[in-house]
C-alpha atoms as a PDB file:
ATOM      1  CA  UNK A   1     -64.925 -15.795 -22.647  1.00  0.00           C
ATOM      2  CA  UNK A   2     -61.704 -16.261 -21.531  1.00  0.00           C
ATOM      3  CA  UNK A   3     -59.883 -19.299 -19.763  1.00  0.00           C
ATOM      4  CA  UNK A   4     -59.361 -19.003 -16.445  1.00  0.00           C
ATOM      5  CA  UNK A   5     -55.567 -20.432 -15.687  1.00  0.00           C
ATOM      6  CA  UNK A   6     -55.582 -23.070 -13.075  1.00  0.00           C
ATOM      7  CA  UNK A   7     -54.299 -22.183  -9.525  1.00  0.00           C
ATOM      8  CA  UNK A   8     -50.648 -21.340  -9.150  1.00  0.00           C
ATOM      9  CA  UNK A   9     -48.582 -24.275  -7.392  1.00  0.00           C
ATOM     10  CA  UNK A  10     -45.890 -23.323  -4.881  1.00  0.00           C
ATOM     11  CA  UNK A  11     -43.149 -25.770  -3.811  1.00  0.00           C
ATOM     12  CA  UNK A  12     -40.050 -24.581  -1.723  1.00  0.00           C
ATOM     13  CA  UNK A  13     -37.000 -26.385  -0.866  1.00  0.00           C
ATOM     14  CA  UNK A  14     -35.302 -25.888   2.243  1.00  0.00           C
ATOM     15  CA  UNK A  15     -32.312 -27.544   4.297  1.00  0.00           C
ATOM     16  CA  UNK A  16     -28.720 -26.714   5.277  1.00  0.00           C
ATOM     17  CA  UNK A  17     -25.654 -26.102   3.705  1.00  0.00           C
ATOM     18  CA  UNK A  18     -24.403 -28.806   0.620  1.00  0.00           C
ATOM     19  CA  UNK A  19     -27.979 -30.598   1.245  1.00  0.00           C
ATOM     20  CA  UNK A  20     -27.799 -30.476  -2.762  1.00  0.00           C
ATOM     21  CA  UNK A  21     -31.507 -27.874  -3.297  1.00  0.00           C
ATOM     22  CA  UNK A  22     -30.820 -26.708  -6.147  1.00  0.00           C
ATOM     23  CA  UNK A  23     -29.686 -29.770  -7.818  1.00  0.00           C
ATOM     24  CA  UNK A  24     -33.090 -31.243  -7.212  1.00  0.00           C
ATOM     25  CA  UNK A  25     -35.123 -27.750  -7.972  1.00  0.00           C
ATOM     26  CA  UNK A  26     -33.864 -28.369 -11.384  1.00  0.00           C
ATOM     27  CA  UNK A  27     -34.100 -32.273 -12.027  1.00  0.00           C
ATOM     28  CA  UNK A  28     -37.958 -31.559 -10.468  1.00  0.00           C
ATOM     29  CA  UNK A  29     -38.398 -28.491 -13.177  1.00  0.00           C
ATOM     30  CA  UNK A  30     -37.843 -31.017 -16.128  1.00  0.00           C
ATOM     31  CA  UNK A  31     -39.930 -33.183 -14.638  1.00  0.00           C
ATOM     32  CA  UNK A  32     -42.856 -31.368 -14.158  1.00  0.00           C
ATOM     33  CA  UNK A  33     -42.601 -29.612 -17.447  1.00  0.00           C
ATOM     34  CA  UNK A  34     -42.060 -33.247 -19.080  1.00  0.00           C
ATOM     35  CA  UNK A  35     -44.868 -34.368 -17.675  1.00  0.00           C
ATOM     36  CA  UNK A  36     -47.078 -31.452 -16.082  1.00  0.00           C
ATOM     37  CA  UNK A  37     -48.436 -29.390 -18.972  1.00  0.00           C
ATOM     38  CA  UNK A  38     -47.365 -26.050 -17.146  1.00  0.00           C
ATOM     39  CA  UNK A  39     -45.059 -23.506 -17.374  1.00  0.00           C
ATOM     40  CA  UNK A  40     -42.593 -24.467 -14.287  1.00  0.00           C
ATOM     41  CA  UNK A  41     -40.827 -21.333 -12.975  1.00  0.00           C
ATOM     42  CA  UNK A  42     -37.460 -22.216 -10.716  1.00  0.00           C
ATOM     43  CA  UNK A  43     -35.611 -19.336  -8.484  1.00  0.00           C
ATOM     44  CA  UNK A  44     -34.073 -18.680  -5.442  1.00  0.00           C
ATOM     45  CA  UNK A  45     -33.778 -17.000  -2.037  1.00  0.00           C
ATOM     46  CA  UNK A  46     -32.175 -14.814  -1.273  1.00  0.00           C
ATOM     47  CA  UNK A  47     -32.441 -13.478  -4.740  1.00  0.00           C
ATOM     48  CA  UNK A  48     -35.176 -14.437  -7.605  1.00  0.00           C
ATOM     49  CA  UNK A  49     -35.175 -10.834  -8.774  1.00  0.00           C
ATOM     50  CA  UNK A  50     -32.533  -8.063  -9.621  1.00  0.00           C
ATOM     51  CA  UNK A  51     -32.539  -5.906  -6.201  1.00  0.00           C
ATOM     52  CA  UNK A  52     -33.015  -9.161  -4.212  1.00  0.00           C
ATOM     53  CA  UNK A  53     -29.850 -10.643  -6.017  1.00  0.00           C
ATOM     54  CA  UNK A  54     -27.602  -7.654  -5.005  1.00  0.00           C
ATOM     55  CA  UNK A  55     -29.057  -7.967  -1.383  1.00  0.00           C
ATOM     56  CA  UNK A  56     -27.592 -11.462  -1.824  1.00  0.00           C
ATOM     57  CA  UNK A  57     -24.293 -10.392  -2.391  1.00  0.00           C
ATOM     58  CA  UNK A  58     -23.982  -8.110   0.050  1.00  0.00           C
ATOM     59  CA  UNK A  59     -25.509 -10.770   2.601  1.00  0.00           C
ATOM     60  CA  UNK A  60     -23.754 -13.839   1.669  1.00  0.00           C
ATOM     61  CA  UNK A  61     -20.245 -11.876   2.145  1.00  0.00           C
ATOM     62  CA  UNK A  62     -21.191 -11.221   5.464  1.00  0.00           C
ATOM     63  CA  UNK A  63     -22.148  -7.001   5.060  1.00  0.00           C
ATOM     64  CA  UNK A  64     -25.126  -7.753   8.108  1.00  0.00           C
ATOM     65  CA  UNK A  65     -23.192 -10.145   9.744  1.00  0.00           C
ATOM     66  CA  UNK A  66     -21.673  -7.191  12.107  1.00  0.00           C
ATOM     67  CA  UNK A  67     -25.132  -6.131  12.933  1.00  0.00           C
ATOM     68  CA  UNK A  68     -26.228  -9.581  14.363  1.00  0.00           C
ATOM     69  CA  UNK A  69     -29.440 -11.732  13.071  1.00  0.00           C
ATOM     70  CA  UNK A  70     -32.342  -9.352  13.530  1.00  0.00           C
ATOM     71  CA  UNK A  71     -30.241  -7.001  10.857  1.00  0.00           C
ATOM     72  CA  UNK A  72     -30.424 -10.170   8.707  1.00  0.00           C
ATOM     73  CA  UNK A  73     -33.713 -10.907   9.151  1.00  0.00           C
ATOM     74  CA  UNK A  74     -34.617  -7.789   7.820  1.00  0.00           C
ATOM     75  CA  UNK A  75     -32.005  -7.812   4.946  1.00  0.00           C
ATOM     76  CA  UNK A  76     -34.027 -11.169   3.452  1.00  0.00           C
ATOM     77  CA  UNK A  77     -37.325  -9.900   4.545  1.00  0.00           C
ATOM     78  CA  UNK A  78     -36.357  -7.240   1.992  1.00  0.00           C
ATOM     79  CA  UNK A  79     -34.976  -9.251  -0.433  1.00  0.00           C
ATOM     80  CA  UNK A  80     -38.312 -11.936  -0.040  1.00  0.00           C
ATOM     81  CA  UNK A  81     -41.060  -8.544  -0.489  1.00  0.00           C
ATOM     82  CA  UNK A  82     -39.379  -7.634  -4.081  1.00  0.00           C
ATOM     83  CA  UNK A  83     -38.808 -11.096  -4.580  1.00  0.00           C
ATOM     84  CA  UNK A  84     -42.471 -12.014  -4.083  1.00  0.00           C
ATOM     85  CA  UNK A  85     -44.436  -9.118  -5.948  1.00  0.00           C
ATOM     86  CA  UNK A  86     -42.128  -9.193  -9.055  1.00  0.00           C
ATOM     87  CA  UNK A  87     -41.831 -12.890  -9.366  1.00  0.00           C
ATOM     88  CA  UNK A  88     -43.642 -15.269  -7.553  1.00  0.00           C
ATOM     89  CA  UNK A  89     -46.960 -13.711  -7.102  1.00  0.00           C
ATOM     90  CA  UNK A  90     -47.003 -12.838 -10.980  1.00  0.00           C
ATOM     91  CA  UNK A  91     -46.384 -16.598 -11.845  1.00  0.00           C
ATOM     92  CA  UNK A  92     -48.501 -18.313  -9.478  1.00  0.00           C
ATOM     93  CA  UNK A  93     -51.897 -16.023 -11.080  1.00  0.00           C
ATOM     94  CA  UNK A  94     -50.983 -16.966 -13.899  1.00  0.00           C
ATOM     95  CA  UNK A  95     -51.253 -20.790 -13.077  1.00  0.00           C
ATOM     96  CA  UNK A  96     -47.454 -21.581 -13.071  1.00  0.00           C
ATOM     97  CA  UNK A  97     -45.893 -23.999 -10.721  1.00  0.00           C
ATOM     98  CA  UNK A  98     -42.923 -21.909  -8.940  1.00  0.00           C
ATOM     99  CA  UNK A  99     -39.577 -23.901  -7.652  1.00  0.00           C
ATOM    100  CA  UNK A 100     -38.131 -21.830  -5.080  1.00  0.00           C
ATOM    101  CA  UNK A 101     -34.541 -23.187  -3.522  1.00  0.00           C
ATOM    102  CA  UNK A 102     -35.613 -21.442   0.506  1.00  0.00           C
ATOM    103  CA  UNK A 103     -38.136 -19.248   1.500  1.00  0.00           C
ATOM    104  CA  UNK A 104     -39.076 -17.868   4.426  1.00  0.00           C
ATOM    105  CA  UNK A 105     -38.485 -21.276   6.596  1.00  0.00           C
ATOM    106  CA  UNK A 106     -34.811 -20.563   5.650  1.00  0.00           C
ATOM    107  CA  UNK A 107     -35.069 -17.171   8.147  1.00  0.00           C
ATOM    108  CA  UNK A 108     -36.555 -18.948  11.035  1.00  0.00           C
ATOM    109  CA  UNK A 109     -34.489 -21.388  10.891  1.00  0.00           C
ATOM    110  CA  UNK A 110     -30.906 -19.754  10.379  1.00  0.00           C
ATOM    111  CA  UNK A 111     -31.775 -15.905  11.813  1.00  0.00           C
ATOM    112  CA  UNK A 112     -34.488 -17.564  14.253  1.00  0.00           C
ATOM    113  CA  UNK A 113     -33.143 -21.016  15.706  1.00  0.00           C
ATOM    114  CA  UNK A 114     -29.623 -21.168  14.744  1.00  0.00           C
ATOM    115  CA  UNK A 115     -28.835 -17.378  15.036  1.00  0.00           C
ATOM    116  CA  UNK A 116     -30.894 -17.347  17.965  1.00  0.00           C
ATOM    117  CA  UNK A 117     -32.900 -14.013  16.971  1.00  0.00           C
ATOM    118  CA  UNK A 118     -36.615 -14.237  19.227  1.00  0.00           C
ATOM    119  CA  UNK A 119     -38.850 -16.254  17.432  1.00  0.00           C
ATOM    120  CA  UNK A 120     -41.544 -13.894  17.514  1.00  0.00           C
ATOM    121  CA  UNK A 121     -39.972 -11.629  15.577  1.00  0.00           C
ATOM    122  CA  UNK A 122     -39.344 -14.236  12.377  1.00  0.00           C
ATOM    123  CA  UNK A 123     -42.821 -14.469  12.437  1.00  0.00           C
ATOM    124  CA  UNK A 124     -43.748 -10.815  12.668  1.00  0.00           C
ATOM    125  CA  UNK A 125     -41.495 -10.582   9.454  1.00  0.00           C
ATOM    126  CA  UNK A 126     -42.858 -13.375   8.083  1.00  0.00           C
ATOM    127  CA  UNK A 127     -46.543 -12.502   7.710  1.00  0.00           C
ATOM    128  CA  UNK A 128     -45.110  -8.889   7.155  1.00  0.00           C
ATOM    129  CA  UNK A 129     -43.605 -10.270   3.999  1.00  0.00           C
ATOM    130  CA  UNK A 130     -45.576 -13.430   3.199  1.00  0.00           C
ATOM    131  CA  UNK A 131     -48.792 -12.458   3.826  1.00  0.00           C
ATOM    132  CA  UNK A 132     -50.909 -15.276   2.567  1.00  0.00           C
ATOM    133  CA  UNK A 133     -48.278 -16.658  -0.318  1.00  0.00           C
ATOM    134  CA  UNK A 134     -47.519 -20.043   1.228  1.00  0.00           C
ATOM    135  CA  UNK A 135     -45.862 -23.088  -0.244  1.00  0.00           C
ATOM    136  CA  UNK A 136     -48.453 -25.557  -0.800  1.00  0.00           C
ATOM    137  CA  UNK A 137     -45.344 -27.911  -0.027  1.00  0.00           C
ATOM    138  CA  UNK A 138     -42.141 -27.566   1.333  1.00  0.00           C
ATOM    139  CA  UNK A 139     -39.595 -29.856   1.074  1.00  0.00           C
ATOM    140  CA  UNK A 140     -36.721 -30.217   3.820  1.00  0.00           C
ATOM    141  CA  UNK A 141     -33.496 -32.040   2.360  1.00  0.00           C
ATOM    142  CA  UNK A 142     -31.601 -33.199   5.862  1.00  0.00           C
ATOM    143  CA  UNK A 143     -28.522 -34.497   5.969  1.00  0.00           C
ATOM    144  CA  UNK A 144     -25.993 -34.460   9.168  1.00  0.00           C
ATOM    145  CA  UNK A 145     -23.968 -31.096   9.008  1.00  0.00           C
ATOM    146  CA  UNK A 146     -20.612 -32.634   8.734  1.00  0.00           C
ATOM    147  CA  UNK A 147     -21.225 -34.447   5.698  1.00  0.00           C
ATOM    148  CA  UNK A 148     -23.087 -31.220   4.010  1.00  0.00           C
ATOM    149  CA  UNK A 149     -20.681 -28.903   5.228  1.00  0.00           C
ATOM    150  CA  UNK A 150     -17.804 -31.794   3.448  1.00  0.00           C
ATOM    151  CA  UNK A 151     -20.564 -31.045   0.375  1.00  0.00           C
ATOM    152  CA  UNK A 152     -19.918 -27.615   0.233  1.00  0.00           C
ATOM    153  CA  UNK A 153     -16.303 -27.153   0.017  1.00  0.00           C
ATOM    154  CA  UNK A 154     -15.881 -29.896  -2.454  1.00  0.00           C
ATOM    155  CA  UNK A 155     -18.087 -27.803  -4.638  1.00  0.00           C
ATOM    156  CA  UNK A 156     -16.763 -24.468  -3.949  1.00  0.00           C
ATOM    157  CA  UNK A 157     -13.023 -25.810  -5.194  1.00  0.00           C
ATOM    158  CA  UNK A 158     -10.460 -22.699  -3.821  1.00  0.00           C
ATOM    159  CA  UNK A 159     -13.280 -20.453  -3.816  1.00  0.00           C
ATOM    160  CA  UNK A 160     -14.065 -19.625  -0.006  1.00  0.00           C
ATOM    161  CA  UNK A 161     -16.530 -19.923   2.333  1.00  0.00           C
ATOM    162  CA  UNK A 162     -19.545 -17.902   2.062  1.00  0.00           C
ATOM    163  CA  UNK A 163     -21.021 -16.047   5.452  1.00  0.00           C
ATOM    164  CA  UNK A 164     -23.136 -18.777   6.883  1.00  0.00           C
ATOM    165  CA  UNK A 165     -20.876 -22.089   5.394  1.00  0.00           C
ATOM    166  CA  UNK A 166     -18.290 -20.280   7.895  1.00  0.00           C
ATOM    167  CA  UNK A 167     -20.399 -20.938  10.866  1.00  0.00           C
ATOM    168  CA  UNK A 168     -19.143 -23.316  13.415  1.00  0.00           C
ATOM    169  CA  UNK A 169     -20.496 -26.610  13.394  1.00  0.00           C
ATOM    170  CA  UNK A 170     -22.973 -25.572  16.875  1.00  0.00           C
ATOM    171  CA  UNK A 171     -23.971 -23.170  14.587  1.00  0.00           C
ATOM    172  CA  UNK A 172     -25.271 -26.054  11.770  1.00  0.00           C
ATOM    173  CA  UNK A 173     -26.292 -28.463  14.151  1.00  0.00           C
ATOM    174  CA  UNK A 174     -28.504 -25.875  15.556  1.00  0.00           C
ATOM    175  CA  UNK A 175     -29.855 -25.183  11.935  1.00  0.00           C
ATOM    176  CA  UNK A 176     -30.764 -28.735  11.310  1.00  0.00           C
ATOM    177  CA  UNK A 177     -32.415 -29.199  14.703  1.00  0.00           C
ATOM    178  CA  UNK A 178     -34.440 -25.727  13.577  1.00  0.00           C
ATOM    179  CA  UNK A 179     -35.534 -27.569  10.225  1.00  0.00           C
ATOM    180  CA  UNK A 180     -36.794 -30.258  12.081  1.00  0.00           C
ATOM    181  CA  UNK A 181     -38.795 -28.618  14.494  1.00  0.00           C
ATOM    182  CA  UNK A 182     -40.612 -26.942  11.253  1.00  0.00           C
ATOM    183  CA  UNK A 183     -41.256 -29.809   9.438  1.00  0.00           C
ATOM    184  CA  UNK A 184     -42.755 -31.776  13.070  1.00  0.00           C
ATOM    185  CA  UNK A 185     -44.967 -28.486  13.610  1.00  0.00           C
ATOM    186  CA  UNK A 186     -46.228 -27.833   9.981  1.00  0.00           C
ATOM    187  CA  UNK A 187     -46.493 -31.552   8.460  1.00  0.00           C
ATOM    188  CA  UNK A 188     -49.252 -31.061   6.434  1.00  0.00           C
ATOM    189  CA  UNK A 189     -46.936 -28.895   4.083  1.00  0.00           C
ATOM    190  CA  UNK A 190     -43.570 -30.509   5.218  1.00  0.00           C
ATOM    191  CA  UNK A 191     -41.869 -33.487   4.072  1.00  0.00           C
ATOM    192  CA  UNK A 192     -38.340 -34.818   5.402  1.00  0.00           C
ATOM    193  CA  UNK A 193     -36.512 -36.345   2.625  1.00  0.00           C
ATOM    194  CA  UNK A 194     -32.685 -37.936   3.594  1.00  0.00           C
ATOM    195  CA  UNK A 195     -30.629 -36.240   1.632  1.00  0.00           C
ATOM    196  CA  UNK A 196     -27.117 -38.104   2.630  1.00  0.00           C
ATOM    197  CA  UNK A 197     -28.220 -40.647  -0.146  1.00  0.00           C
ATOM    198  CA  UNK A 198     -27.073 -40.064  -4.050  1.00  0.00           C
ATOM    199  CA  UNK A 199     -28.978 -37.735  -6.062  1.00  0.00           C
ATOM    200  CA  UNK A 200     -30.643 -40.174  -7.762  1.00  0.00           C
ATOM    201  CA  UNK A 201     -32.425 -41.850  -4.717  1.00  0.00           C
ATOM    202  CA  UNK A 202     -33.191 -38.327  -3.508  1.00  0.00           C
ATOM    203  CA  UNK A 203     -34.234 -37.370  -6.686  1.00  0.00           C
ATOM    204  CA  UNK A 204     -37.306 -40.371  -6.582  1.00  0.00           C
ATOM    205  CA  UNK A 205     -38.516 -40.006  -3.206  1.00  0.00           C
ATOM    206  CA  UNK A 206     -38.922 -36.101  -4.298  1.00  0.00           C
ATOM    207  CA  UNK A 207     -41.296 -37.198  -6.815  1.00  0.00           C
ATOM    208  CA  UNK A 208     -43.303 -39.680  -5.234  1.00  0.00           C
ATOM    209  CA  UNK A 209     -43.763 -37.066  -2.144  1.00  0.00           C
ATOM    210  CA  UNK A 210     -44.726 -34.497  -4.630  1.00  0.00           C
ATOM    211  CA  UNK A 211     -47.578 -36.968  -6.358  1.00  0.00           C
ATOM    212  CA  UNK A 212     -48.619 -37.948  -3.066  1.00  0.00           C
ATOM    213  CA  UNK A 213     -49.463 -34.507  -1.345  1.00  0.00           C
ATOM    214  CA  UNK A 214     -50.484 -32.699  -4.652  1.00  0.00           C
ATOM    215  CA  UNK A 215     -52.417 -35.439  -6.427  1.00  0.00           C
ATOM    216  CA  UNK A 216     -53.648 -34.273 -10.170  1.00  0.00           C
ATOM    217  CA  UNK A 217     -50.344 -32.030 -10.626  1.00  0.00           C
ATOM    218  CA  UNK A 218     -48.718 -34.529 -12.920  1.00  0.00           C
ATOM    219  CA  UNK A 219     -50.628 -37.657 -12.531  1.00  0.00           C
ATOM    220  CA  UNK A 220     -48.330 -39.715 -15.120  1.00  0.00           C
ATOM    221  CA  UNK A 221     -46.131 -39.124 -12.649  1.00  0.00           C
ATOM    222  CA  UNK A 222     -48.362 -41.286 -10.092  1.00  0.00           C
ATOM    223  CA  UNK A 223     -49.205 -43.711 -12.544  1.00  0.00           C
ATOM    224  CA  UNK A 224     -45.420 -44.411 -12.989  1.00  0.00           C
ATOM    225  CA  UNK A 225     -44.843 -44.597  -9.268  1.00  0.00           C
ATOM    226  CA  UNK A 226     -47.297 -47.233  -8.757  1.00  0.00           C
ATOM    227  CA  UNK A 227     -45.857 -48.672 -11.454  1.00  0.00           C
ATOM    228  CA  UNK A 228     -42.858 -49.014 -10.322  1.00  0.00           C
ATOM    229  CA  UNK A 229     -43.545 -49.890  -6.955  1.00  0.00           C
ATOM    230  CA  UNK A 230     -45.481 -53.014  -8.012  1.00  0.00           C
END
């Protein structure tokens, strides 16, 4: 008879501009594979697949932006439906634990609260697109725009400023206040974690959050933090 694969884990990371995402969605994909057993699958929004990655493009150099939030919304509802039947759905029945830098938290927060598109319509999209796939945990990185924003530009060298990193500072302060208003409504699935610290610090408080809310995942990894905190 054959195995049945253990349920699919689904962990998203979400937070503003240079809050450093995808730095942690990889040091917590050699962790988990170090120490979970699983295949660990990482990606990204928008993008994660091929059609989603050239809706990407076009988005992040500001093709929509003309066209105001709702024709956003619907450019990464798009991008999230392709991304979610031919990658994320496929991993998580096969019993994989899928890394995704934003989801769907990322739209209501920068279409819905910082680009001030009706809130009823993110979640019309949302279930639209989501359905039932939700992150079993979601993980805000928060920092205070100004010094993620500094983040940013340091990292992009001469290269310049992608369509949202352009924004005016109302425009990020409104997008953090959005990201905390998810994580107070939802806090069974949401965690804060202060992100204006150095990776490494960030990096540790990721994996004790993860051990605590999904207990059994990777429990050397609990183990350890005891450990460590005796």
């Amino acid at each position: 008879m054959k195995a049945v694969p253990p349920a699919g884990v689904f962990i998203t990371f979400e937070g503003g501009e240079g809050a450093g995402k995808s730095t942690q969605v990889g040091r917590l994909a050699r962790y988990l594979r170090e120490r979970s057993g699983r295949e660990v699958v990482t990606t990204r929004e928008p993008g994660g697949s091929t059609r989603a990655e050239e809706i990407r493009e076009a988005l992040l150099a500001g093709i929509a932006k003309p066209y105001g939030a709702f024709a956003e919304a619907l450019l990464f509802t798009a991008a999230r439906i392709d991304h979610l039947d031919r990658l994320i759905r496929p991993a998580l029945r096969r019993g994989e634990i899928v890394l995704c830098d934003r989801f769907a938290d990322s739209t209501r927060a920068y279409q819905g609260a910082a680009g001030g598109l009706d809130a009823s319509i993110v979640r019309a999209l949302e279930r639209i697109a989501v359905g039932d796939t939700r992150p079993d945990l979601t993980l805000i990185l928060d920092l205070p725009p100004e010094a993620g924003l500094a983040r940013a530009r340091a990292r992009a060298d001469d290269a310049a400023p992608d369509r949202f990193e352009a924004e005016a500072l109302a425009f990020h302060a409104r997008l953090r206040a959005g990201f905390h208003a998810i994580a107070a409504s939802e806090p069974d699935r949401c965690i804060m974690i202060d992100a204006a610290r150095e990776a490494d610090a960030v990096e540790a408080e990721i994996r004790a959050a993860v051990a605590a809310r999904l207990p059994g995942l990777f429990p050397a990894a609990v183990t350890e933090s005891h450990h460590d905190a005796a």
